[in-house]
Protein backbone atom coordinates (compact mmCIF):
# COMPACT_ATOMS: atom_id res chain seq x y z
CA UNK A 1 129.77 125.59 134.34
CA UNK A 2 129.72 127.36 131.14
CA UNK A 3 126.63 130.03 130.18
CA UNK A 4 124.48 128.99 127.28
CA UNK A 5 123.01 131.20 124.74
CA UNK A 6 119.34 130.80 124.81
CA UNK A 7 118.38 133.72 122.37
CA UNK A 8 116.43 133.12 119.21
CA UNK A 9 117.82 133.62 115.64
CA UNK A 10 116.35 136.68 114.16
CA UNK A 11 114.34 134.58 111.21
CA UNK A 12 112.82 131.11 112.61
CA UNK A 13 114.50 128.67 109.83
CA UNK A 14 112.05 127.84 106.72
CA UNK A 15 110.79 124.37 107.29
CA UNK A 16 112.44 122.44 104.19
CA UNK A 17 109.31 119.21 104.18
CA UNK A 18 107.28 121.55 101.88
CA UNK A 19 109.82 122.58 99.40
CA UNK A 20 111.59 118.59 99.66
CA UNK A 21 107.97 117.01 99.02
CA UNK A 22 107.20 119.49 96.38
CA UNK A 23 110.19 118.64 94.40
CA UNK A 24 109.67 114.93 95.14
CA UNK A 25 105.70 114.66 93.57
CA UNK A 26 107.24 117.08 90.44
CA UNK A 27 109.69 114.26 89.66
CA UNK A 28 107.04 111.44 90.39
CA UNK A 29 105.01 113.26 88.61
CA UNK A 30 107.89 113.01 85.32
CA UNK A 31 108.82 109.63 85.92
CA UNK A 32 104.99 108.37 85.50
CA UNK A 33 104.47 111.04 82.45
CA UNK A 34 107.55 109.42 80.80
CA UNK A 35 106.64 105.78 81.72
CA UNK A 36 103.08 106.06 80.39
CA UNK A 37 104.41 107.22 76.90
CA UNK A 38 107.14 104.08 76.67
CA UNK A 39 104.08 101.80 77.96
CA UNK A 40 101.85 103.11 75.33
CA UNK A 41 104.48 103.52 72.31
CA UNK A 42 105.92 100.10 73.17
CA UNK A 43 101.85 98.65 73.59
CA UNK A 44 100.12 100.01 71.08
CA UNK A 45 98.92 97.18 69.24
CA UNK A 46 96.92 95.84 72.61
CA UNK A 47 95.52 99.13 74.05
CA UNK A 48 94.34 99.95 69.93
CA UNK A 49 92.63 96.42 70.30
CA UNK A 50 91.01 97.73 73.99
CA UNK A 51 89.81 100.80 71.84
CA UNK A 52 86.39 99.80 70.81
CA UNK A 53 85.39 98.37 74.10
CA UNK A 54 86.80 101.15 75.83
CA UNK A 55 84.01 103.29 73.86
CA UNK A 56 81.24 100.66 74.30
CA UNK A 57 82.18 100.91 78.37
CA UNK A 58 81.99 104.49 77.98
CA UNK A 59 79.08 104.52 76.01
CA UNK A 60 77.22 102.45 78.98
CA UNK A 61 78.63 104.20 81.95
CA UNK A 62 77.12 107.39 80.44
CA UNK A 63 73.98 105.93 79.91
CA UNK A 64 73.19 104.30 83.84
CA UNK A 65 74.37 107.51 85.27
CA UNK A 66 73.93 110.37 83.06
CA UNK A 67 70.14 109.41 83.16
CA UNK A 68 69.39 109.51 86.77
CA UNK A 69 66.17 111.02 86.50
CA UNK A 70 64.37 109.04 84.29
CA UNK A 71 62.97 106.71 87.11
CA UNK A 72 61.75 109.00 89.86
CA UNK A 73 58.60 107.54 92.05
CA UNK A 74 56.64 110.05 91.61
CA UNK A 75 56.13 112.40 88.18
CA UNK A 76 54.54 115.92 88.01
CA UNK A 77 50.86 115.84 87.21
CA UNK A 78 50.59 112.14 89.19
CA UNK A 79 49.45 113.94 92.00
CA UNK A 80 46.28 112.59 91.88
């Protein structure tokens, strides 16, 4: 039988998931930038025709909920 060496290193190893995924979401991350540029160079004409509605859907979505408290149940001074 031979004797085994059970003793621990003196530094634990680093674990290398966190520095690996890192990296991989910082060249995701690229890959989209850079294919959202072609897709919008190479579309222009049809997101420049979205434009206008794309400001009219704004313009709504601000209005229903950036005026939540227009329509409470009860008002100051109702108390009555």
């Amino acid at each position: 039988m031979q004797a085994h060496d059970h003793s621990t290193p003196e530094t634990p190893p680093v674990p290398a998931g966190d520095a690996t995924s890192r990296r991989a979401w910082w060249v995701f991350g690229g890959f989209a930038a850079i294919g959202l540029v072609l897709i919008a160079l190479e579309h222009r004409a049809h997101l420049l025709g979205w434009l206008p509605w794309l400001f009219l859907g704004a313009c709504l979505l601000m209005h229903v909920f950036m005026h939540g408290g227009h329509g409470g149940a009860s008002r100051k001074g109702d108390d009555k």
